[in-house]
PDB file of N, CA and C in Angstrom:
ATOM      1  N   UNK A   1     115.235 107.588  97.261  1.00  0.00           N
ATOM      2  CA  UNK A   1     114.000 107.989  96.634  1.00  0.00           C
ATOM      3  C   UNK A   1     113.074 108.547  97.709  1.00  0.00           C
ATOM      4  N   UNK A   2     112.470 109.752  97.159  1.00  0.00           N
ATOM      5  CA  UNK A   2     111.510 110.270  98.603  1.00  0.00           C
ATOM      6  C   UNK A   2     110.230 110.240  97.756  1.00  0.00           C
ATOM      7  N   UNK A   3     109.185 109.878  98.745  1.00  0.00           N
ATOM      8  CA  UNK A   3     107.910 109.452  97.951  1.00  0.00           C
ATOM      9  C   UNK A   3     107.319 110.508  98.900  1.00  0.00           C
ATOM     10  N   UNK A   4     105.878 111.076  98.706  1.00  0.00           N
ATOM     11  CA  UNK A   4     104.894 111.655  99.082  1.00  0.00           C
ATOM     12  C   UNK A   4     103.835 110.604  99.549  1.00  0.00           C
ATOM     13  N   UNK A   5     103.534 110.891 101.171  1.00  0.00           N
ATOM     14  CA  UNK A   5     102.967 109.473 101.796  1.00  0.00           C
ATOM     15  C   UNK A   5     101.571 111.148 102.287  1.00  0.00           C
ATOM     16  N   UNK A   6     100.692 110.338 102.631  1.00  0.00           N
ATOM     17  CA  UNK A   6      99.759 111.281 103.055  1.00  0.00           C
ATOM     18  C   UNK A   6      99.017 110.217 105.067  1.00  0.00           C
ATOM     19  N   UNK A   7      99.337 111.393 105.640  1.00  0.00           N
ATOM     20  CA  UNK A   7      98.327 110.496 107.116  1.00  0.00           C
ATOM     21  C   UNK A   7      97.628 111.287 107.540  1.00  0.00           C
ATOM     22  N   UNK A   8      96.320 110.211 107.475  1.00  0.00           N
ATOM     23  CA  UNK A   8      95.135 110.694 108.345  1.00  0.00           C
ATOM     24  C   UNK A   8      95.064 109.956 109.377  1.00  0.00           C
ATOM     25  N   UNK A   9      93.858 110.034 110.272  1.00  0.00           N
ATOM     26  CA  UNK A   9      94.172 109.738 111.465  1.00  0.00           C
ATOM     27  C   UNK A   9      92.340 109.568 111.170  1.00  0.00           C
ATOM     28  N   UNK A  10      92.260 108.096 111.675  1.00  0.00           N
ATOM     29  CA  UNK A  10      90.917 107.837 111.004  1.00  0.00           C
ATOM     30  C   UNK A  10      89.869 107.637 112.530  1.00  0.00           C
ATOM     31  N   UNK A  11      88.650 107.458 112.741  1.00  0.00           N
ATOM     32  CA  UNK A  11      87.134 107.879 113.882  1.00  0.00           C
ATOM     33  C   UNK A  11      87.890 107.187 114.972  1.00  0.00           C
ATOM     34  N   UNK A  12      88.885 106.143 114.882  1.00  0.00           N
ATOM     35  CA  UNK A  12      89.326 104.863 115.697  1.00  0.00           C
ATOM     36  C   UNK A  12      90.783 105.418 116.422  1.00  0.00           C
ATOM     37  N   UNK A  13      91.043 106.387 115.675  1.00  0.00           N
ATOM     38  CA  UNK A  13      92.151 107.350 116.140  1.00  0.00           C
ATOM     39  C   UNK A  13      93.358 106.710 115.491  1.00  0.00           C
ATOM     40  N   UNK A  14      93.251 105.312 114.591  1.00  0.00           N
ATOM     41  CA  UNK A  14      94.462 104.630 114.575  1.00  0.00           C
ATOM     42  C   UNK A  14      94.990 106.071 112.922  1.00  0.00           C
ATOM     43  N   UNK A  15      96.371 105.783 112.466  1.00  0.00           N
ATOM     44  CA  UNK A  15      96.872 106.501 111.365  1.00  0.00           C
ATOM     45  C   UNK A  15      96.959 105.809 110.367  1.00  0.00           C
ATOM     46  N   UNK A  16      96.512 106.157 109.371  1.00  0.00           N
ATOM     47  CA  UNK A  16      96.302 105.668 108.058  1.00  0.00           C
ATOM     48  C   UNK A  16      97.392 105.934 107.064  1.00  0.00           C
ATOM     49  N   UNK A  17      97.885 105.751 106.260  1.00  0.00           N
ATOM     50  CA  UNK A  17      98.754 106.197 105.380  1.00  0.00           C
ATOM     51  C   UNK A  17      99.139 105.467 104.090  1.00  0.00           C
ATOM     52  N   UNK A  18      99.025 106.860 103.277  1.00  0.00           N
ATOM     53  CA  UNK A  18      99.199 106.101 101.696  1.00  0.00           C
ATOM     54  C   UNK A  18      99.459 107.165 100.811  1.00  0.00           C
ATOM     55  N   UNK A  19     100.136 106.155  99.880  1.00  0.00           N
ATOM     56  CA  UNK A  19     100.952 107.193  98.598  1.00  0.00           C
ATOM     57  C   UNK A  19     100.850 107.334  97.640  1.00  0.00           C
ATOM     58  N   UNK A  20     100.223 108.833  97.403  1.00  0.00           N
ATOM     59  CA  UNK A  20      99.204 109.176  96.504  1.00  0.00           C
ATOM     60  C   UNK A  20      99.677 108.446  94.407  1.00  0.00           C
ATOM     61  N   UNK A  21     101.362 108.412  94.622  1.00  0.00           N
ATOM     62  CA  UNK A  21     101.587 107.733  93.375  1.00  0.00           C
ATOM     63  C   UNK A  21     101.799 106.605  93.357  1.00  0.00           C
ATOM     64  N   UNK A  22     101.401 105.885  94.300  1.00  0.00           N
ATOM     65  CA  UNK A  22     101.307 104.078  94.271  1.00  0.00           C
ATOM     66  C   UNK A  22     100.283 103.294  94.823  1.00  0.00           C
ATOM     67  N   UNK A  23      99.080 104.227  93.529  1.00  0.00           N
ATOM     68  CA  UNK A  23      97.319 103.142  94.217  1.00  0.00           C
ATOM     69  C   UNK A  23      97.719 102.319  94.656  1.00  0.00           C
ATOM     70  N   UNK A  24      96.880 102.148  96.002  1.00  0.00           N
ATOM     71  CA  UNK A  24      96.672 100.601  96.526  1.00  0.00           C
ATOM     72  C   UNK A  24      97.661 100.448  97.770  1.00  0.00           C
ATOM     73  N   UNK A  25      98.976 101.340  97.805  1.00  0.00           N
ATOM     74  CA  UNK A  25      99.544 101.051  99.087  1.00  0.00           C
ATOM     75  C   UNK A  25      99.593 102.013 100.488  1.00  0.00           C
ATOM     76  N   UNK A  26      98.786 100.998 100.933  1.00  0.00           N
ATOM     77  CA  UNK A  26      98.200 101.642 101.942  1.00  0.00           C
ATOM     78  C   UNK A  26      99.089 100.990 103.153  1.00  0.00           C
ATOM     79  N   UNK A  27      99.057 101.510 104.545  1.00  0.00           N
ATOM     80  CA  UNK A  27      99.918 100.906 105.436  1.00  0.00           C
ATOM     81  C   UNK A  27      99.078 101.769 106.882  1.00  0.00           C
ATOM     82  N   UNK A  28      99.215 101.382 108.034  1.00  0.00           N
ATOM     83  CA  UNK A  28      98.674 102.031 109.717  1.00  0.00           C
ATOM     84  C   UNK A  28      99.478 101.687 110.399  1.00  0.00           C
ATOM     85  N   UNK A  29      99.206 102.303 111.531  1.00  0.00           N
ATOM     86  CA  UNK A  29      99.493 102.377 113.002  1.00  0.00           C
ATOM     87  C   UNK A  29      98.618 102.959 114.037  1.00  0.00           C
ATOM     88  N   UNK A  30      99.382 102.433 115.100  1.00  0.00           N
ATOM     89  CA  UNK A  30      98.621 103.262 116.316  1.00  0.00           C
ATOM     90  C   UNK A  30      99.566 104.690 116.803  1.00  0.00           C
ATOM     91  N   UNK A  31     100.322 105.286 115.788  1.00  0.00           N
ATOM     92  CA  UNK A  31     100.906 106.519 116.409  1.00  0.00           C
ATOM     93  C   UNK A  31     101.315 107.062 114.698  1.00  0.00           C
ATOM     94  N   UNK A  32     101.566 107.972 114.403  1.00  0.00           N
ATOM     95  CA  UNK A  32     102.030 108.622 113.375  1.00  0.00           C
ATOM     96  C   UNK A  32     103.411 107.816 112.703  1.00  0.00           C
ATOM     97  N   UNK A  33     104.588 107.978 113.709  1.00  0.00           N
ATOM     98  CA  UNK A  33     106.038 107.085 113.726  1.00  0.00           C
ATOM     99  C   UNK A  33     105.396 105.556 112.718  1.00  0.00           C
ATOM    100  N   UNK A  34     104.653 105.193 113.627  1.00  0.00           N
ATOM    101  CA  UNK A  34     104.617 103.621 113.662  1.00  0.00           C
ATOM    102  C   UNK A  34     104.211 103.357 112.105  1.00  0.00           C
ATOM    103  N   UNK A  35     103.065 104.147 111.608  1.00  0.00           N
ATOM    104  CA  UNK A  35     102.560 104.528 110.327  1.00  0.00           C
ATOM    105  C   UNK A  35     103.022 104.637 109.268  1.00  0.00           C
ATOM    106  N   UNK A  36     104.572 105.672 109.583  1.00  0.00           N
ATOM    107  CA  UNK A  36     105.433 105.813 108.878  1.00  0.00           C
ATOM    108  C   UNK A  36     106.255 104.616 108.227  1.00  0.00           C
ATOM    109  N   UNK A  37     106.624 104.569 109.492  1.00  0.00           N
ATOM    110  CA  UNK A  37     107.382 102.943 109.585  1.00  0.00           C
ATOM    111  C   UNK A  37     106.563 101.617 108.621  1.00  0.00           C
ATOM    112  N   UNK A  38     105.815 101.337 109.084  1.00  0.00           N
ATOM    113  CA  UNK A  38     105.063 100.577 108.279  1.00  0.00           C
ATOM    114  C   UNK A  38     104.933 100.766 106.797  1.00  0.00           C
ATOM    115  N   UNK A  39     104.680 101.924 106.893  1.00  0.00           N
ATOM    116  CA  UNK A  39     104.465 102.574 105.076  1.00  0.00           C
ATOM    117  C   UNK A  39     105.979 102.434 104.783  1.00  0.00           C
ATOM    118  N   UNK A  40     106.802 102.277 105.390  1.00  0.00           N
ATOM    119  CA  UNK A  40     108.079 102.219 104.273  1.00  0.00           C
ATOM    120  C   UNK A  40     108.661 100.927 103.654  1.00  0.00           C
ATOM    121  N   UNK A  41     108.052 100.146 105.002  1.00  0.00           N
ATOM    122  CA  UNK A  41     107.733  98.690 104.375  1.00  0.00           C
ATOM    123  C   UNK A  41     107.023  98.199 103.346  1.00  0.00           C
ATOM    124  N   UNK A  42     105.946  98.895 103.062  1.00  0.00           N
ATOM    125  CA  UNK A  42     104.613  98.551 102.286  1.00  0.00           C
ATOM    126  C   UNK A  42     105.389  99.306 101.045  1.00  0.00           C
ATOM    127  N   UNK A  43     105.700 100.206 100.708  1.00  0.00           N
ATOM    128  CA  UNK A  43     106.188 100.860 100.095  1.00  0.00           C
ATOM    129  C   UNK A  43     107.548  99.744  99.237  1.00  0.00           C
ATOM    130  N   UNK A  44     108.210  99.479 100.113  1.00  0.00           N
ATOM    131  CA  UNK A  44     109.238  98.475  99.110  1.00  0.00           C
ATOM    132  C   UNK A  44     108.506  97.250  99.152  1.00  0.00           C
ATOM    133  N   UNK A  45     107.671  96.731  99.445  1.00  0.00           N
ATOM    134  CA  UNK A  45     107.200  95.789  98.789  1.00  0.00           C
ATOM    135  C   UNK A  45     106.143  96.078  97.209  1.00  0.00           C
ATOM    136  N   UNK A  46     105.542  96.981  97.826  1.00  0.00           N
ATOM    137  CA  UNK A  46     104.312  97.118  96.499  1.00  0.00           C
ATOM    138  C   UNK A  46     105.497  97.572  95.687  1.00  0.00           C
ATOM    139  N   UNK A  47     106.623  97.969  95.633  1.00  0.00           N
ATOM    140  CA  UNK A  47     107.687  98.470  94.150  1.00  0.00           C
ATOM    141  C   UNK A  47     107.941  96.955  94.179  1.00  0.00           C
ATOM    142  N   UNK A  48     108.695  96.217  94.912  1.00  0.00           N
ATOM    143  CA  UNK A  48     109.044  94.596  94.564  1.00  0.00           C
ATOM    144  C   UNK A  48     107.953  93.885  93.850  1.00  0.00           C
ATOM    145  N   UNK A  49     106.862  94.228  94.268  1.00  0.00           N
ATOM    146  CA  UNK A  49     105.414  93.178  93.385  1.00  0.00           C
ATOM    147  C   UNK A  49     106.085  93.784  91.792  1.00  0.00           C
ATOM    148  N   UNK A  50     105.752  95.327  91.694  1.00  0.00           N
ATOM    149  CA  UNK A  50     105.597  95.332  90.524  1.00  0.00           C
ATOM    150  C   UNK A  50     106.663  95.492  89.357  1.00  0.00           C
ATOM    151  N   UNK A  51     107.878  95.648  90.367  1.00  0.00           N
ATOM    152  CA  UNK A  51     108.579  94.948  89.232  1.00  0.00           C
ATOM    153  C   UNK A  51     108.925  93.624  88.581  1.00  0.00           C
ATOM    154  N   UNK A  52     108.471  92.807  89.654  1.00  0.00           N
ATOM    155  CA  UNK A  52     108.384  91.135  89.595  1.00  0.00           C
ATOM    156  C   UNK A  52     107.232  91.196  88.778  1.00  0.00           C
ATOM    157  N   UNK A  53     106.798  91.917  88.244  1.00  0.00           N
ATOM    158  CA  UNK A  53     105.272  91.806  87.404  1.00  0.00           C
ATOM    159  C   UNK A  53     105.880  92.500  85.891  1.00  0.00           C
ATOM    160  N   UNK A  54     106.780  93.050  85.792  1.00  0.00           N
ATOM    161  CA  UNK A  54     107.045  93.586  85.236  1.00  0.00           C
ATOM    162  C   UNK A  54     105.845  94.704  84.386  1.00  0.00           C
ATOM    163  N   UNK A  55     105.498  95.801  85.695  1.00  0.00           N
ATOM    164  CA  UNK A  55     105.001  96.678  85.691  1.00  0.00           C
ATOM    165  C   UNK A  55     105.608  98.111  85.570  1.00  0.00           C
ATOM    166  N   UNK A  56     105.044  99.279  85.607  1.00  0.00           N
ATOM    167  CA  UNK A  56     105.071 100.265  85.752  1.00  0.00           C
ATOM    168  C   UNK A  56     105.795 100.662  87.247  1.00  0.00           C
ATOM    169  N   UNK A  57     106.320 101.495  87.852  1.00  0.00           N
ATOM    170  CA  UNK A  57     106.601 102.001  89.390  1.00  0.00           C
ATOM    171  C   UNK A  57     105.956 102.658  89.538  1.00  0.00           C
ATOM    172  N   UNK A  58     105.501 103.425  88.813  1.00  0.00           N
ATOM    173  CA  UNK A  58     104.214 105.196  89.226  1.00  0.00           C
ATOM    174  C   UNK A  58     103.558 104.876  88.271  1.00  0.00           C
ATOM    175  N   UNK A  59     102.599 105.550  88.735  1.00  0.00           N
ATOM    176  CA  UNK A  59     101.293 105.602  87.676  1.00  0.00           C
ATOM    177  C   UNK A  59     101.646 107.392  86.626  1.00  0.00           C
ATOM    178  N   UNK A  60     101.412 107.389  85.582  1.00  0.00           N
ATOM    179  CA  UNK A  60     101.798 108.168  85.341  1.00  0.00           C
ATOM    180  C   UNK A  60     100.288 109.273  84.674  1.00  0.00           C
ATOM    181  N   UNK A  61     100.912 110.410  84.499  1.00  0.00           N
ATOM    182  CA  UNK A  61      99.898 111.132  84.201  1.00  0.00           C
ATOM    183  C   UNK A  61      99.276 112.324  85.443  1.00  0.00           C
ATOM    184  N   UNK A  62      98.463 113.390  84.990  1.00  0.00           N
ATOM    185  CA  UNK A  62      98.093 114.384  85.816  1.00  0.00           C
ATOM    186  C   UNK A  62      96.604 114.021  86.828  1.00  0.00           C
ATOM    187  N   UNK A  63      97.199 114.022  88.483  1.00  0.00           N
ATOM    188  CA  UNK A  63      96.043 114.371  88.977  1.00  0.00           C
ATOM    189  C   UNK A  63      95.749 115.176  89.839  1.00  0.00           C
ATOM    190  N   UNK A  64      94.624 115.526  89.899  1.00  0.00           N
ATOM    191  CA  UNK A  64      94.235 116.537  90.905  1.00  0.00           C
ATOM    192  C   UNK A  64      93.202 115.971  91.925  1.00  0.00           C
ATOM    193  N   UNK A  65      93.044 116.650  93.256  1.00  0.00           N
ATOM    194  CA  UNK A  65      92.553 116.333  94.249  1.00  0.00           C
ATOM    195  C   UNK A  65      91.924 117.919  94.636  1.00  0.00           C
ATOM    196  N   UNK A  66      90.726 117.487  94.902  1.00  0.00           N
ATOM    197  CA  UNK A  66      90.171 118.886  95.431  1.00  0.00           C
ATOM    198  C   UNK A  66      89.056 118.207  96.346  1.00  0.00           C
ATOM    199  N   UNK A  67      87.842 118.892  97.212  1.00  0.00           N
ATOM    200  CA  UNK A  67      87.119 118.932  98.054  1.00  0.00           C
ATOM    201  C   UNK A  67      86.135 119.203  97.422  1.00  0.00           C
ATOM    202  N   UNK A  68      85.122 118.415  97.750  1.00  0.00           N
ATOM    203  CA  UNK A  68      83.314 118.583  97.540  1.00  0.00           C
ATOM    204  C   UNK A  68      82.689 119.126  98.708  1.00  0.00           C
ATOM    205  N   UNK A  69      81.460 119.561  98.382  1.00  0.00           N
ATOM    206  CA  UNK A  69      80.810 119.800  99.621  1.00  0.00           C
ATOM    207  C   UNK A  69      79.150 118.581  99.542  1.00  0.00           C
ATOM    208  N   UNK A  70      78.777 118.033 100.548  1.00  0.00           N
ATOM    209  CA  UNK A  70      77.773 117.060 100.661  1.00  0.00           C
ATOM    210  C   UNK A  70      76.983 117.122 101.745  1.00  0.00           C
ATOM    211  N   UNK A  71      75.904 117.245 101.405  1.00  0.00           N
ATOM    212  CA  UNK A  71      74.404 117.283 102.543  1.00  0.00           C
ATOM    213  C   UNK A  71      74.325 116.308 102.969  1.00  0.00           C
ATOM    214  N   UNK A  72      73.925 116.345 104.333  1.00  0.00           N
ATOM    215  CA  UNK A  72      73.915 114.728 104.382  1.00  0.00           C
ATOM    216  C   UNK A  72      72.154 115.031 105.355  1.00  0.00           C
TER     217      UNK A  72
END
């Protein structure tokens, strides 16, 4: 199964990462690799929660992501 993971790289420099069809699982590191790595862990666990919950695997339905602009 190949999932769509997204990394940013957050003020602290550490990498953030999470997958845009499984709110909530989020995973870091201190290098991109490590991030990865981690997220693939986080990744079979948050599917193990929810099938032990007898949940959903994806959220289903259309979304979109776009950019605002903000004054600050």
């Amino acid at each position: 199964m190949q999932l769509r993971v997204r990394l940013e790289q957050d003020e602290d420099g550490v990498y953030v990462a999470t997958c845009p069809s499984l709110p909530g699982c989020i995973s870091q590191g201190n290098t991109e690799r490590e991030a990865l790595r981690h997220m693939r862990e986080a990744v079979r666990l948050h599917l193990r929660a929810l099938a032990a919950d007898n949940l959903p695997l994806f959220e289903r339905g259309p979304v979109k992501e776009t950019r605002i602009a903000v004054s600050v």
